[in-house]
PDB file of N, CA and C in Angstrom:
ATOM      1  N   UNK A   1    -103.799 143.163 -82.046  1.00  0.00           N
ATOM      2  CA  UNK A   1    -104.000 141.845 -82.640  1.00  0.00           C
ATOM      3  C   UNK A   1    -104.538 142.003 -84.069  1.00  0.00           C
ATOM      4  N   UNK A   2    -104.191 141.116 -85.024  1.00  0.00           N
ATOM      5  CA  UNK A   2    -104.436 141.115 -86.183  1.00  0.00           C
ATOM      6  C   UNK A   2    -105.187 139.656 -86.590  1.00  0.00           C
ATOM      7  N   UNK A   3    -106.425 139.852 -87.317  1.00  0.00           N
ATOM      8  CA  UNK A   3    -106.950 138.373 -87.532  1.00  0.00           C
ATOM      9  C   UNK A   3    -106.206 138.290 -89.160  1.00  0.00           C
ATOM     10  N   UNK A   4    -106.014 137.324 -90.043  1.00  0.00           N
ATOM     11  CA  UNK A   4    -105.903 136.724 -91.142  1.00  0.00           C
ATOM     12  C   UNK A   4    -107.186 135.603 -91.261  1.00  0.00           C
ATOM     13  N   UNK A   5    -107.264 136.308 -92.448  1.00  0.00           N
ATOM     14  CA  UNK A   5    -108.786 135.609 -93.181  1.00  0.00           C
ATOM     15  C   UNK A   5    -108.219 135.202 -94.567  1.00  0.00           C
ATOM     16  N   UNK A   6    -108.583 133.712 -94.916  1.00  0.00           N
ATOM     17  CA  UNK A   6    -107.980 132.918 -96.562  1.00  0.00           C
ATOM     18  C   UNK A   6    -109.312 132.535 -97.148  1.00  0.00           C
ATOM     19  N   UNK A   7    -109.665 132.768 -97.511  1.00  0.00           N
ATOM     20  CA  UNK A   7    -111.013 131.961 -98.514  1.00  0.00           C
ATOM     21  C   UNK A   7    -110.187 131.321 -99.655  1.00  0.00           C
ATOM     22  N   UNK A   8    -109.788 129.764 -99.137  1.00  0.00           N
ATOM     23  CA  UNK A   8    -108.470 128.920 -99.632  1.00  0.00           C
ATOM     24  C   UNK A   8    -109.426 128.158-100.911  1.00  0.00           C
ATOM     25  N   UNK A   9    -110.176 127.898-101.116  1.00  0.00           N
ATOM     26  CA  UNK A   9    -111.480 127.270-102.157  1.00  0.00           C
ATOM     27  C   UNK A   9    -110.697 128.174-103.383  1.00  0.00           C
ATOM     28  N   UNK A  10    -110.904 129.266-103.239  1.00  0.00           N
ATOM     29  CA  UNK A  10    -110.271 130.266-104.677  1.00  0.00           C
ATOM     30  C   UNK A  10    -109.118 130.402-104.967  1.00  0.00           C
ATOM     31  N   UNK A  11    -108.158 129.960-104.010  1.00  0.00           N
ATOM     32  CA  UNK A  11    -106.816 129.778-104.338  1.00  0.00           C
ATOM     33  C   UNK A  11    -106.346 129.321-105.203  1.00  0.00           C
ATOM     34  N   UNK A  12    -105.354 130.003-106.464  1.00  0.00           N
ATOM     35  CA  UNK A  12    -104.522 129.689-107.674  1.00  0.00           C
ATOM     36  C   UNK A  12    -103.241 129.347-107.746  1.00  0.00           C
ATOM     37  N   UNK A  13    -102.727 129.505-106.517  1.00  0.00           N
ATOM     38  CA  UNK A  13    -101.643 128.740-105.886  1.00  0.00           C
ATOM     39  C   UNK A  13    -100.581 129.506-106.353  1.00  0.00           C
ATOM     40  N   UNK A  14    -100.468 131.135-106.518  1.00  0.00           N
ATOM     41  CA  UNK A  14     -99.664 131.674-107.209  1.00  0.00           C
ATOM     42  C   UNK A  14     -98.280 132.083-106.409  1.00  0.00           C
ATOM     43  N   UNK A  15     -98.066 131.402-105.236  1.00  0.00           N
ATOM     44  CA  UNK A  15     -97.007 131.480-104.036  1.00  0.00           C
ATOM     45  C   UNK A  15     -96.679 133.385-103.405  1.00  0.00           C
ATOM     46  N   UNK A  16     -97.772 134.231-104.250  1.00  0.00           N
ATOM     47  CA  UNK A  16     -97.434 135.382-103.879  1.00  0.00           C
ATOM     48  C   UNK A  16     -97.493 136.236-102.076  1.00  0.00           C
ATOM     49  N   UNK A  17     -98.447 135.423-101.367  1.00  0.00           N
ATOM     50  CA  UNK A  17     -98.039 135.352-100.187  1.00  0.00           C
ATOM     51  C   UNK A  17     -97.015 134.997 -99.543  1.00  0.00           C
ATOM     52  N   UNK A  18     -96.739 133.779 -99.721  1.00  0.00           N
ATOM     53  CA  UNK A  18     -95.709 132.388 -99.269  1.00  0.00           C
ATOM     54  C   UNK A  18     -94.266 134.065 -99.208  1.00  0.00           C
ATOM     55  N   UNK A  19     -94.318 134.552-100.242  1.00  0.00           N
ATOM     56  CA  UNK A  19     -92.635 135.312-100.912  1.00  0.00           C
ATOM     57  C   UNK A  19     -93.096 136.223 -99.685  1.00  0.00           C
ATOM     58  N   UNK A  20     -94.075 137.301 -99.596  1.00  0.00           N
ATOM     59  CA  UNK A  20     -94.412 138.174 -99.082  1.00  0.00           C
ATOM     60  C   UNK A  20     -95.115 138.146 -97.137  1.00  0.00           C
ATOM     61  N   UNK A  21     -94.707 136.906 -96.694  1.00  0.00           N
ATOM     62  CA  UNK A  21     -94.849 136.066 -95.270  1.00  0.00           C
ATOM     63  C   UNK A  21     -94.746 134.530 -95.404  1.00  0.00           C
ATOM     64  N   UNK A  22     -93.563 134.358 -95.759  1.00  0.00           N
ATOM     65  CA  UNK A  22     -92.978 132.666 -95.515  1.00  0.00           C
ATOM     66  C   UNK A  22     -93.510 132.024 -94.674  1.00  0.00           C
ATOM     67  N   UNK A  23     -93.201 132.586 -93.400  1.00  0.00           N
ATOM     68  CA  UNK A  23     -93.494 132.089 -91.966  1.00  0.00           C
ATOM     69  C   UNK A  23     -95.004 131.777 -91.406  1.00  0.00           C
ATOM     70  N   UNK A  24     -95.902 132.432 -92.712  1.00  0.00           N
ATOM     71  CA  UNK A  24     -97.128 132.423 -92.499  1.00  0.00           C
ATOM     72  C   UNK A  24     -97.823 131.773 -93.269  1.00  0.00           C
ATOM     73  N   UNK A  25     -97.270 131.479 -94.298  1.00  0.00           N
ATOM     74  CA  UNK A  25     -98.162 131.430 -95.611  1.00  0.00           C
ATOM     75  C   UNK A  25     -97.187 130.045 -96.359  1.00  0.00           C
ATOM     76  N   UNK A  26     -97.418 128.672 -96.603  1.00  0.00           N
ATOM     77  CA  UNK A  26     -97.072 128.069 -97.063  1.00  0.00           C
ATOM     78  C   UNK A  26     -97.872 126.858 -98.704  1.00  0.00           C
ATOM     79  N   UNK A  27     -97.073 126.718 -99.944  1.00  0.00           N
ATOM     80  CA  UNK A  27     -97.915 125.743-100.763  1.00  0.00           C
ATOM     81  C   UNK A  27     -98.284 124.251-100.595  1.00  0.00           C
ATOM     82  N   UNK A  28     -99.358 124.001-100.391  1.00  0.00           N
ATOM     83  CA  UNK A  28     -99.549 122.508-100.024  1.00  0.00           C
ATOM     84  C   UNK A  28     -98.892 121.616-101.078  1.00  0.00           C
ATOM     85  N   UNK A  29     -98.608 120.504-100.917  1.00  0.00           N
ATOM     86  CA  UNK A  29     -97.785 119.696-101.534  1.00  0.00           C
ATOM     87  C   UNK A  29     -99.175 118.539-102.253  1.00  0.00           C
ATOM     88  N   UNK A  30    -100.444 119.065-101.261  1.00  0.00           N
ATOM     89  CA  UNK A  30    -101.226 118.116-102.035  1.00  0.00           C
ATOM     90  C   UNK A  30    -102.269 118.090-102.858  1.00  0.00           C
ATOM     91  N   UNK A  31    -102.592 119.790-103.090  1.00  0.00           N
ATOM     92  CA  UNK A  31    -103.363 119.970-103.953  1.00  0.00           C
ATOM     93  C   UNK A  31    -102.614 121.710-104.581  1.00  0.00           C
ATOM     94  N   UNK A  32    -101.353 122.604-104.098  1.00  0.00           N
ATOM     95  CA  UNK A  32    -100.532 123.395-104.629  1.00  0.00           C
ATOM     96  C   UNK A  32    -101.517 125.115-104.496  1.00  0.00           C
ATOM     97  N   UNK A  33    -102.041 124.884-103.542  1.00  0.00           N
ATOM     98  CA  UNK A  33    -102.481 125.751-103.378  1.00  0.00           C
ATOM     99  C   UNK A  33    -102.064 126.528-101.677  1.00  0.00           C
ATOM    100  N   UNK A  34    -102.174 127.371-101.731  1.00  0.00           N
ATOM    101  CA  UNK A  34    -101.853 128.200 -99.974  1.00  0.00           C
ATOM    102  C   UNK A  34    -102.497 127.818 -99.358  1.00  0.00           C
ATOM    103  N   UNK A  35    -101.795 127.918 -97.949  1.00  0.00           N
ATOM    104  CA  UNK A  35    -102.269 127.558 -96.904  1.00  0.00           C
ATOM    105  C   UNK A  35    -101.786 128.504 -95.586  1.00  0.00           C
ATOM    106  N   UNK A  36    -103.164 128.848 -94.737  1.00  0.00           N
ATOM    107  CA  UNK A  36    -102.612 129.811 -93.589  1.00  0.00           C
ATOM    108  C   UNK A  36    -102.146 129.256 -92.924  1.00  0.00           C
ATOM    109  N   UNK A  37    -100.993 129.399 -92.325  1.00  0.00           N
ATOM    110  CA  UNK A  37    -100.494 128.523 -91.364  1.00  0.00           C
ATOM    111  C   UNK A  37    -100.809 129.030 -89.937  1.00  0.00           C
ATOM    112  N   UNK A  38    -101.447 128.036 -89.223  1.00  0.00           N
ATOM    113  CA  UNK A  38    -102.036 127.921 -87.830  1.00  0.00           C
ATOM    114  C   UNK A  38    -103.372 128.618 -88.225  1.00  0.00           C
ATOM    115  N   UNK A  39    -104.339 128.328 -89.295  1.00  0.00           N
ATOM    116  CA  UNK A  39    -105.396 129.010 -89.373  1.00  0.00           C
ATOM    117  C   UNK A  39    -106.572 127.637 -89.347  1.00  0.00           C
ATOM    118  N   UNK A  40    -107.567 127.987 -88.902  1.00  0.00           N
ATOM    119  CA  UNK A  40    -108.633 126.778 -88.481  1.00  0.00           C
ATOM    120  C   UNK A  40    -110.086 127.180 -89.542  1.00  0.00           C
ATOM    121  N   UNK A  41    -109.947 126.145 -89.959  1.00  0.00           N
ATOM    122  CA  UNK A  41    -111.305 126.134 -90.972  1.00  0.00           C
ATOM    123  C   UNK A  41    -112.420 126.206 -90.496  1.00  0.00           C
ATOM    124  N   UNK A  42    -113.228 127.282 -90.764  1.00  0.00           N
ATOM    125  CA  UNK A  42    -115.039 127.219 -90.660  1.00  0.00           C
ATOM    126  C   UNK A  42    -115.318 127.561 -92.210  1.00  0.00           C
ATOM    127  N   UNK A  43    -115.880 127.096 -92.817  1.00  0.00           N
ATOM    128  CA  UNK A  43    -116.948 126.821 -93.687  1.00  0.00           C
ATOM    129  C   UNK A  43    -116.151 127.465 -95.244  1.00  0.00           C
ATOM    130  N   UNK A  44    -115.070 126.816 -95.330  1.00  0.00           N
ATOM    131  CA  UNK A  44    -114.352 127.566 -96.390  1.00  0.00           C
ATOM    132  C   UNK A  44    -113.585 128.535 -95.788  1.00  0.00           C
ATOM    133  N   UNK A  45    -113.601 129.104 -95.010  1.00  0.00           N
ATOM    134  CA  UNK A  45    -112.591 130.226 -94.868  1.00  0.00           C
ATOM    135  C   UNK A  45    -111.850 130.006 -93.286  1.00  0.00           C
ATOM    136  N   UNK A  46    -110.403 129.883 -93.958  1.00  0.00           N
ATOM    137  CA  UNK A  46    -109.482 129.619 -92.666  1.00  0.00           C
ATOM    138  C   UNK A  46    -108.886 131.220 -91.850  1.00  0.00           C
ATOM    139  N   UNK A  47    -108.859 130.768 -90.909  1.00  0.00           N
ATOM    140  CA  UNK A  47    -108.634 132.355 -90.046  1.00  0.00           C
ATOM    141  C   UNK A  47    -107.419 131.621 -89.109  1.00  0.00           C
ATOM    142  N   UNK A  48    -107.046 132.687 -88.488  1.00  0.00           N
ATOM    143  CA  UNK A  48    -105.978 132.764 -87.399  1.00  0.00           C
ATOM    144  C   UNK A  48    -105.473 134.323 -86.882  1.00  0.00           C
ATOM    145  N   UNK A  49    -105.846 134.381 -85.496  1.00  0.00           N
ATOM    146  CA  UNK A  49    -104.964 135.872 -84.615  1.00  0.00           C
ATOM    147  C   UNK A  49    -104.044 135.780 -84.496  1.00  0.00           C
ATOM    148  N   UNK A  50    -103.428 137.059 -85.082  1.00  0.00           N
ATOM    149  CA  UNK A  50    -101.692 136.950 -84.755  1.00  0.00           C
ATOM    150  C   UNK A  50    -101.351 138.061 -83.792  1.00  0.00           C
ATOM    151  N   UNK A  51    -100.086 138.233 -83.595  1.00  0.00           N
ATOM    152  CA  UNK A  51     -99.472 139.810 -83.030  1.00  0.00           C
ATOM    153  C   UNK A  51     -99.548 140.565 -84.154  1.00  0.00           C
ATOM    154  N   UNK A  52     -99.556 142.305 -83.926  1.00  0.00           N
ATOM    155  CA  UNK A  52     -99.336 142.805 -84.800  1.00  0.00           C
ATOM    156  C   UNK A  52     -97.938 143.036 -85.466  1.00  0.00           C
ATOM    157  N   UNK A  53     -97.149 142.433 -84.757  1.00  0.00           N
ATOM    158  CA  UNK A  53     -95.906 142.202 -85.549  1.00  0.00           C
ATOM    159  C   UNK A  53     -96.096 142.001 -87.094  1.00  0.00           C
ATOM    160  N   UNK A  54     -96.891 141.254 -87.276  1.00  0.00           N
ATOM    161  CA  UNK A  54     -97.312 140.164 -88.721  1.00  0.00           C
ATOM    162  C   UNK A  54     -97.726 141.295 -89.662  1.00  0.00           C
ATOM    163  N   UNK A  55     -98.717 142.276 -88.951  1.00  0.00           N
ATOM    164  CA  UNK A  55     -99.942 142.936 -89.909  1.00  0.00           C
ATOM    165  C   UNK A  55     -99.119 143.238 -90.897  1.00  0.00           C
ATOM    166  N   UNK A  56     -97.840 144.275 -90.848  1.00  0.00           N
ATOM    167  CA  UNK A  56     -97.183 144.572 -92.381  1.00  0.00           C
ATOM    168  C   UNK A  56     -96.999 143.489 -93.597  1.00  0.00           C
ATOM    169  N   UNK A  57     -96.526 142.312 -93.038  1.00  0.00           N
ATOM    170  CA  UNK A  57     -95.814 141.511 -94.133  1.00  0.00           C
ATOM    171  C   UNK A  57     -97.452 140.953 -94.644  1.00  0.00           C
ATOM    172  N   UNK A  58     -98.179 140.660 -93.942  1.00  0.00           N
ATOM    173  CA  UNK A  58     -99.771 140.257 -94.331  1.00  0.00           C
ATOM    174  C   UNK A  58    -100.509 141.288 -95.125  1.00  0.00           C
ATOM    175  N   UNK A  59    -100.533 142.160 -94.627  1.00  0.00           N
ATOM    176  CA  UNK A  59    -100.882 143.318 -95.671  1.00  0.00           C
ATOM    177  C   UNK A  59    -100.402 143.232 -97.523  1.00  0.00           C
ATOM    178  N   UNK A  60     -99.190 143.393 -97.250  1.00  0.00           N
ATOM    179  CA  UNK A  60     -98.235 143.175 -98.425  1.00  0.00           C
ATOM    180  C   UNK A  60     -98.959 141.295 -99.153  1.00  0.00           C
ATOM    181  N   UNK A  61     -98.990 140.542 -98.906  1.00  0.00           N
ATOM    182  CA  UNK A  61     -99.691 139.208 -98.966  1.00  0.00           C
ATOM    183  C   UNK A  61    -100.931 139.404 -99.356  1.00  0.00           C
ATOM    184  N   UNK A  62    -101.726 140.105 -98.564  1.00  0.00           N
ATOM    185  CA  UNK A  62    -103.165 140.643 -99.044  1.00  0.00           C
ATOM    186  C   UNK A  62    -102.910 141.341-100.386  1.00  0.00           C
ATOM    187  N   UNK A  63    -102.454 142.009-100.631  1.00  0.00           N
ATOM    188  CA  UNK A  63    -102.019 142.982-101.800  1.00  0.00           C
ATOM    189  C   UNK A  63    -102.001 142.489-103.353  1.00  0.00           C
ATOM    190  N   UNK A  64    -100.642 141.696-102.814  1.00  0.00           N
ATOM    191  CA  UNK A  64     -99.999 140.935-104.004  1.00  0.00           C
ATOM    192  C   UNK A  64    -100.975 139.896-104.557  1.00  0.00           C
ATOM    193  N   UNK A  65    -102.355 139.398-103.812  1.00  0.00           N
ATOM    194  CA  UNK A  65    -102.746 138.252-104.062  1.00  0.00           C
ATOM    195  C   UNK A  65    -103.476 138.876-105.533  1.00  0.00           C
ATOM    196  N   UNK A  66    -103.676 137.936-106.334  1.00  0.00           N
ATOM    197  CA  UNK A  66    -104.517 138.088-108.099  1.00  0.00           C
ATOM    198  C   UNK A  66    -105.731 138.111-107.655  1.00  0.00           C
ATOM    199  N   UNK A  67    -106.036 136.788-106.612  1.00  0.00           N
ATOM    200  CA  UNK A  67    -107.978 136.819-106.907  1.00  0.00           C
ATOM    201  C   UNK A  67    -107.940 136.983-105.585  1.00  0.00           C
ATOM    202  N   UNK A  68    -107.716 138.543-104.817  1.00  0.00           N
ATOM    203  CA  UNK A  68    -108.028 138.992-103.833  1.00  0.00           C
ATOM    204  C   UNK A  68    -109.224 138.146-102.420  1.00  0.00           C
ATOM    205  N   UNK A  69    -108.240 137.051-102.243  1.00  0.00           N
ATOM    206  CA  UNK A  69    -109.031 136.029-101.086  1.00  0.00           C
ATOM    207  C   UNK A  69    -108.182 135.890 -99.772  1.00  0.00           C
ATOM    208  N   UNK A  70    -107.383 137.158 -99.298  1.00  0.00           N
ATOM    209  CA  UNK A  70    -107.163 137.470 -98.334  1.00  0.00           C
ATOM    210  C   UNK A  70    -107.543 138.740 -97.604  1.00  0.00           C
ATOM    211  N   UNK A  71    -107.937 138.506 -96.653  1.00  0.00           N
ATOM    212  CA  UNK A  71    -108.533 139.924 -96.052  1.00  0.00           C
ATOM    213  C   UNK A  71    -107.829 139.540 -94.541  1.00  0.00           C
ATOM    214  N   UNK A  72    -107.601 141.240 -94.361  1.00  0.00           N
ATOM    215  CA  UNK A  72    -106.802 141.391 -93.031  1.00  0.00           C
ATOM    216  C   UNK A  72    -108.215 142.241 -91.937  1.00  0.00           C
ATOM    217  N   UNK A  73    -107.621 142.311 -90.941  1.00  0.00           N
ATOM    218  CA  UNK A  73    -109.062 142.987 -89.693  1.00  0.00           C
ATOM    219  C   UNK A  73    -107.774 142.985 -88.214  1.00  0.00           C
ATOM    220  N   UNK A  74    -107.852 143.861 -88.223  1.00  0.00           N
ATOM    221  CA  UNK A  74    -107.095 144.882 -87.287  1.00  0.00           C
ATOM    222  C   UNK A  74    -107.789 145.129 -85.860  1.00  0.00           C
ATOM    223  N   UNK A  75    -107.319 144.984 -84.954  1.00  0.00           N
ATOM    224  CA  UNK A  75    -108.242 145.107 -83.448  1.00  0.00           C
ATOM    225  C   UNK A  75    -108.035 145.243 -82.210  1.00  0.00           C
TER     226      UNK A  75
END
């Protein structure tokens, strides 16, 4: 299992996830910033467990991001 962690507050909306996990990672239409998809907010930072199917393309997402506000955790 793989958790995904967004600290979405710092988001620049640069779609470099979205390219690098579509299926995961989408731009809100109402303020143009990312969004985890199926991830649940506590206190600024949205999370969600996936399969590890995901971990590669998330990794790559983590990577690509500019102001490094994705973090992956492996388990």
């Amino acid at each position: 299992m793989v958790k995904l962690i967004q600290q979405r507050d710092k988001c620049i909306g640069c779609n470099a996830c979205v390219e690098a996990a579509a299926y995961r990672w989408r731009i809100s239409t109402k303020d143009g910033k990312c969004t985890l998809v199926g991830g649940i907010n506590k206190k600024g930072f949205y999370s969600v467990v996936v399969n590890d199917h995901e971990y590669n393309d998330n990794v790559m997402a983590a990577k690509n991001c500019p102001v490094n506000i994705i973090k992956i955790q492996k388990y």
